[in-house]
Protein backbone atom coordinates (compact mmCIF):
# COMPACT_ATOMS: atom_id res chain seq x y z
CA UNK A 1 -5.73 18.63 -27.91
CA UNK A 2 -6.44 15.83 -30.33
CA UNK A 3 -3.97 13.27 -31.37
CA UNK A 4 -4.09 14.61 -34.83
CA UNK A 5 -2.85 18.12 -33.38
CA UNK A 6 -0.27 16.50 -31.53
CA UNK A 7 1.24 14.87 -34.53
CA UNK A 8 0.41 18.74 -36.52
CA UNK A 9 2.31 20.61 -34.23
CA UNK A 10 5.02 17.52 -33.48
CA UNK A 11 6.05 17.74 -37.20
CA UNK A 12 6.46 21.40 -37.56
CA UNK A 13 8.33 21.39 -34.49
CA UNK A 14 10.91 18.75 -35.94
CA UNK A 15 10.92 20.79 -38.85
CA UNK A 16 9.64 24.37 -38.62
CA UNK A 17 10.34 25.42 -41.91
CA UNK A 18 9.85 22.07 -44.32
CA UNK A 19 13.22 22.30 -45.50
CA UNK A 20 13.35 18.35 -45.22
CA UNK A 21 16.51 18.39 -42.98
CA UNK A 22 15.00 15.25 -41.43
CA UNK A 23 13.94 12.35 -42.66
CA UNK A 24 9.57 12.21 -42.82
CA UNK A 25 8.78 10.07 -39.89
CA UNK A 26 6.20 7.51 -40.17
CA UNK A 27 2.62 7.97 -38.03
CA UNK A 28 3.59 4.66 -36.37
CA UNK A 29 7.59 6.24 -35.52
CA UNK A 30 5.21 9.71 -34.28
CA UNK A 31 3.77 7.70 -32.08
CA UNK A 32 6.45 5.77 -30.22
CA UNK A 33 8.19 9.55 -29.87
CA UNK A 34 4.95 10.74 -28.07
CA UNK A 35 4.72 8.05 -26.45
CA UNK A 36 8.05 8.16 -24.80
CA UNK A 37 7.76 11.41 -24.11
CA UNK A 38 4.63 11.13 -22.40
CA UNK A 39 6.05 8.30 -20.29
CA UNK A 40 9.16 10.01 -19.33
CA UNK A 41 7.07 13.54 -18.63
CA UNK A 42 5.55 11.13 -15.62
CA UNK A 43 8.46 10.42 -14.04
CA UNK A 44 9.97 13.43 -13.69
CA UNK A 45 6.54 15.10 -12.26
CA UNK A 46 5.85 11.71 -9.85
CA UNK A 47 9.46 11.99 -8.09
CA UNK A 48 11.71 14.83 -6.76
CA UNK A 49 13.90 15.38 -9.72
CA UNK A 50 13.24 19.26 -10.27
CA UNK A 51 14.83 22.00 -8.75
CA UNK A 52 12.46 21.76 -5.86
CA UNK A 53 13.00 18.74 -4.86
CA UNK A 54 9.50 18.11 -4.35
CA UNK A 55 6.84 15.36 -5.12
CA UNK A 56 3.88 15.74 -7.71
CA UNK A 57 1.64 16.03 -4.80
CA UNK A 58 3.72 19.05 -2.75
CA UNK A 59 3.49 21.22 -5.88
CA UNK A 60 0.27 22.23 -7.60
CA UNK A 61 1.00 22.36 -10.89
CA UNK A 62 2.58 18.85 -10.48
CA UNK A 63 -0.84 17.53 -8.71
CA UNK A 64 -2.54 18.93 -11.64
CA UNK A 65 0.14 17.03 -14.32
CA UNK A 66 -0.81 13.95 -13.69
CA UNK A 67 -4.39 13.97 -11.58
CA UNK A 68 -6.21 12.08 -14.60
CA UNK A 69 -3.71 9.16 -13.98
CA UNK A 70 -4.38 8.63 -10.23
CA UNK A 71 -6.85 5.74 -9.64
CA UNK A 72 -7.79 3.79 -6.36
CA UNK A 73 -9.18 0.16 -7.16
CA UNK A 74 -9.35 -2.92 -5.15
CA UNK A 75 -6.81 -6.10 -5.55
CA UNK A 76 -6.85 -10.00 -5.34
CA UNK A 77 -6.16 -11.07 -2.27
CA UNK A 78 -4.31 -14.30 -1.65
CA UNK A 79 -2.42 -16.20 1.46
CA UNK A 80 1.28 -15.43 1.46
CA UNK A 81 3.89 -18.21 3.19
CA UNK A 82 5.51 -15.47 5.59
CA UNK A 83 3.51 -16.35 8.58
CA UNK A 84 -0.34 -17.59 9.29
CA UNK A 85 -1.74 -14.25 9.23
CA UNK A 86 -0.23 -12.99 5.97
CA UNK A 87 -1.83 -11.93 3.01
CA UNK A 88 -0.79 -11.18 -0.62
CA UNK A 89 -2.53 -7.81 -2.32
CA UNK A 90 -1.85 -8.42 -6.41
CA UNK A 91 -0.98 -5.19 -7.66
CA UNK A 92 -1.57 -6.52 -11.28
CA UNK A 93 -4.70 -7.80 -10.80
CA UNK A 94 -7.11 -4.64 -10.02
CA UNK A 95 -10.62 -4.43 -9.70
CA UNK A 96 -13.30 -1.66 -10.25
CA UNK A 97 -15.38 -2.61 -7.02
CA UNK A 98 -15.04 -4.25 -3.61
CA UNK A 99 -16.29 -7.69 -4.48
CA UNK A 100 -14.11 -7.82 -6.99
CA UNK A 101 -16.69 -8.40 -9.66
CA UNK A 102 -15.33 -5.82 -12.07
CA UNK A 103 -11.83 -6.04 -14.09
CA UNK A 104 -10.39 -2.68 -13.98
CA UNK A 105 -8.40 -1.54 -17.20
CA UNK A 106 -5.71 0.26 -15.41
CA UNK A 107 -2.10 -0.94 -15.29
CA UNK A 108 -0.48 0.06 -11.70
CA UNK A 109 2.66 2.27 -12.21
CA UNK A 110 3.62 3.55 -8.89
CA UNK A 111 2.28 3.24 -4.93
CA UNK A 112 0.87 6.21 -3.31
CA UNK A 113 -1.34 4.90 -0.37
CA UNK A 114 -3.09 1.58 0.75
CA UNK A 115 -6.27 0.37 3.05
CA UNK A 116 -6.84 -3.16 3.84
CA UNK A 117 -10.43 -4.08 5.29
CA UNK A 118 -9.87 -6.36 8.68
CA UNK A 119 -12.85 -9.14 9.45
CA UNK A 120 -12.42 -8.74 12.95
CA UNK A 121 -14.39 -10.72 15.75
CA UNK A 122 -16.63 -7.57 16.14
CA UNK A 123 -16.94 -6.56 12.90
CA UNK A 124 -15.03 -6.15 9.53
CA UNK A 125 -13.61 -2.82 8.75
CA UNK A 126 -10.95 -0.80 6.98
CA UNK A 127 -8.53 0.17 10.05
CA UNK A 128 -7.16 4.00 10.18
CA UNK A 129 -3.78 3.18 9.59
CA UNK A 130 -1.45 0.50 7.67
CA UNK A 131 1.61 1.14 8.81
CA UNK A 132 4.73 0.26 5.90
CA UNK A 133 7.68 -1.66 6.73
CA UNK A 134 11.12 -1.87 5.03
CA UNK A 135 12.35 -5.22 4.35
CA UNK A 136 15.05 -4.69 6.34
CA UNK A 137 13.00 -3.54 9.54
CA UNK A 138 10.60 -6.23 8.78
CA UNK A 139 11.92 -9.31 11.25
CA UNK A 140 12.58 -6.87 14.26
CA UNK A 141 9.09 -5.14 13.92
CA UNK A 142 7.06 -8.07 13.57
CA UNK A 143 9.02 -9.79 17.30
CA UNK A 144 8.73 -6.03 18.84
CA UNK A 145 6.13 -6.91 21.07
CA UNK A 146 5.05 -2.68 21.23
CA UNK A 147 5.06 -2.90 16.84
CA UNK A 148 4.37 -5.68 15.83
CA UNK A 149 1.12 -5.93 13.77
CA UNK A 150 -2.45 -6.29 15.14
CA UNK A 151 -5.98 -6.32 14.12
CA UNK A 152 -6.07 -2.31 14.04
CA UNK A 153 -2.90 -1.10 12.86
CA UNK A 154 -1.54 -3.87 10.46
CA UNK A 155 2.11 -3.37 8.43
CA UNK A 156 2.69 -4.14 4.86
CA UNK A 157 5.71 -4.69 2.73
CA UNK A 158 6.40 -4.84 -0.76
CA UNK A 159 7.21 -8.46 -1.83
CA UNK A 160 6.86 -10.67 -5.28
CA UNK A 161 5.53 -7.95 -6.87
CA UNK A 162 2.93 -6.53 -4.57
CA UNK A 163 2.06 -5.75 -1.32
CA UNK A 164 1.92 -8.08 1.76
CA UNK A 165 -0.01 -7.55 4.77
CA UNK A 166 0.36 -9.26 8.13
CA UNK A 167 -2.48 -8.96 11.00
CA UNK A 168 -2.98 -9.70 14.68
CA UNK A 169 -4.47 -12.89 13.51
CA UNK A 170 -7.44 -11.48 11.60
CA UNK A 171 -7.93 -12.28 7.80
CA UNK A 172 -7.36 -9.26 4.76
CA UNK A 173 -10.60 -9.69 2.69
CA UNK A 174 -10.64 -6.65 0.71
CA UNK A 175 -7.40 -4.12 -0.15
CA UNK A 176 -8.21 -0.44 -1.90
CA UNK A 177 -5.11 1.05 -3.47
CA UNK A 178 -4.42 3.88 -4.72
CA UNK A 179 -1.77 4.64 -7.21
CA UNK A 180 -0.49 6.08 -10.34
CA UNK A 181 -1.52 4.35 -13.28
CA UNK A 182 0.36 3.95 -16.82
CA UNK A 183 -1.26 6.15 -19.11
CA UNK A 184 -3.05 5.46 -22.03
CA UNK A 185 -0.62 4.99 -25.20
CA UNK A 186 -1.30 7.60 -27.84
CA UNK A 187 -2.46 6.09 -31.46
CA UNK A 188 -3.32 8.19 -34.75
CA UNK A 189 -4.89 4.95 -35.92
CA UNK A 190 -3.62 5.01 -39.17
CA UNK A 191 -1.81 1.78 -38.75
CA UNK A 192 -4.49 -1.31 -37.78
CA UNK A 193 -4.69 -0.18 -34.19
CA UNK A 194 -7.79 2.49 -32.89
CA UNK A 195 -7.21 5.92 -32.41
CA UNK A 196 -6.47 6.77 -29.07
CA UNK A 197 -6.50 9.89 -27.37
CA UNK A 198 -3.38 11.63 -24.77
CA UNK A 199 -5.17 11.39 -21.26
CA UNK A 200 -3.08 13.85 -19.49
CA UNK A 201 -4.44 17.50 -18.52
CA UNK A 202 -4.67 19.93 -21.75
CA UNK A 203 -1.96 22.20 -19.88
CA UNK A 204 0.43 19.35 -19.94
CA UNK A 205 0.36 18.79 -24.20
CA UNK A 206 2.52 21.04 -24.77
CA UNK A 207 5.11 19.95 -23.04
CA UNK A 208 4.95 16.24 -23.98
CA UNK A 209 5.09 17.36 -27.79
CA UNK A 210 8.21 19.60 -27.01
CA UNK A 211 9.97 17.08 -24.80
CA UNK A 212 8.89 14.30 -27.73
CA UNK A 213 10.72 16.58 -30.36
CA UNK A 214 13.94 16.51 -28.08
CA UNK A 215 13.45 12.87 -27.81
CA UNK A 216 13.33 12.33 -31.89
CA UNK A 217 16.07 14.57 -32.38
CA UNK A 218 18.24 12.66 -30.00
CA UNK A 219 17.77 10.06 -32.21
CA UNK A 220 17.61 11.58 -35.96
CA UNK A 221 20.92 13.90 -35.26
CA UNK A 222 24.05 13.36 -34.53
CA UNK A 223 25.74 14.21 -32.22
CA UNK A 224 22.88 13.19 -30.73
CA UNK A 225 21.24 16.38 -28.47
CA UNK A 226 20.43 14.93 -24.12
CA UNK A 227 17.33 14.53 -23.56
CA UNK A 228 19.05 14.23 -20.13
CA UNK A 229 18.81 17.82 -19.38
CA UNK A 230 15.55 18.11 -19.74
CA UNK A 231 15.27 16.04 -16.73
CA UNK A 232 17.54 17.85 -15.08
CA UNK A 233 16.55 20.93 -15.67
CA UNK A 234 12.42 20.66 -14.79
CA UNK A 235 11.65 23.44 -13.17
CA UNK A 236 7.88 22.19 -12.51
C-alpha cells in the first residue's frame, strides 16, 4: 500500500460518510497520526502485551509484523573505565560492514541478540556465547572465579547507552548486533519533505491506518475515545 492509499483510506475512515463532523486534517497532521500509530503498532507486537503473553518472535504473525525492521550491523567500539579489559559497543553509531567503513542508516530501537569478535593469542574470532549480566549481578559475577568473564564466553551489560563487554584479558575489535530498528517515518511529501513510503509488511497496513484513526479521534473528540484498549486488547 502506497502512502497516498494510506492517507485515502485514513480519511474515509475518520469520516466514512463526508458529513464534515471533523475538522479536514492537514497532510502534515495525517502524517504525525500514521506515524504514531505505526510507532505504537511496534511496541505492542515487540513485547508481551497481548493476550498471549508472548514476544514478536514466539508468535508468527508477530515475527512477520515487524521482520522488515530487524537489522544486524556492526558498532564503534571504544575502551570503557570499568576495568582494563572493558569495552564500549555504541549502539548509536552502526555500521553496514565489519571494518566499519560503511554508515548504516538505521536508528537502534530495541536489543535482540549480540556477538563480539575476540583477538585472542591464537586467533581472533566471534565466541559462541556472550553471556548478559544485570547490573545488579554484575560485581559478584565478574569476582566468581567459575563466571567471571574469559576470552570464550565474555558478559555484557547495558551501560551509558550501549552495551559493555568485559574479556579474560583479550581486546573486543568488532561487535555485530542485532536489533529492532525505528521504522521509517511515513511522508506524503506534500509539505517540503520527500515522499516516503510505510516499511512494514503489506498485512500489517491495515491495522496501522485503523489504530491511527483511533489515535486522531482520541484527539479530535471529546470525551476523548482510549487508545489504551487497543493495547490492551491485541489479540496478535
Amino acid at each position: 500500500m502506497l502512502i497516498t492509499d494510506f492517507h485515502r483510506e485514513f480519511k474515509i475512515s475518520l469520516d466514512k460518510v463526508d458529513s464534515s463532523a471533523y475538522p479536514e486534517l492537514m497532510d502534515g497532521e495525517i502524517d504525525f497520526f500514521l506515524n504514531e500509530a505505526q510507532l505504537r503498532f511496534v511496541k505492542t507486537r515487540y513485547g508481551i502485551n497481548n493476550l498471549y503473553r508472548k514476544g514478536f518472535e514466539e508468535i508468527q504473525k508477530r515475527t512477520e509484523d515487524l521482520n522488515n525492521l530487524v537489522k544486524t550491523r556492526f558498532t564503534n567500539i571504544t575502551l570503557y573505565p570499568y576495568s582494563g579489559n572493558s569495552y564500549k559497543a555504541n549502539s548509536s553509531s552502526l555500521f553496514v560492514d565489519e571494518l566499519r567503513a560503511t554508515p548504516s542508516t538505521d536508528k537502534y530501537m530495541f536489543f535482540l541478540k549480540v556477538d563480539a569478535k575476540i583477538a585472542k593469542p591464537c586467533g581472533t574470532d566471534y565466541p559462541d556465547y556472550c553471556t548478559h549480566v544485570q547490573q545488579d549481578d554484575l560485581e559478584r559475577v565478574t569476582r566468581d572465579p567459575f563466571n567471571k568473564p574469559t576470552d570464550d564466553f565474555p558478559i555484557f551489560w547495558f551501560e551509558d547507552g550501549g552495551l559493555v563487554f568485559q574479556t579474560g584479558g583479550s581486546p573486543v575489535v568488532a561487535v555485530r548486533l542485532t536489533f529492532l530498528k525505528f521504522p521509517t517515518s511515513m511522508c506524503l511529501g506534500t509539505y517540503g519533505k520527500p515522499v516516503s513510503q510505510c516499511e512494514l509488511a503489506e498485512h500489517t497496513h491495515k491495522e496501522i491506518i485503523q489504530l491511527a484513526v483511533k489515535i486522531a479521534l482520541e484527539n479530535l473528540e471529546s470525551p476523548r475515545q482510549q487508545t489504551q484498549d487497543y493495547n490492551l486488547q491485541n489479540l496478535e
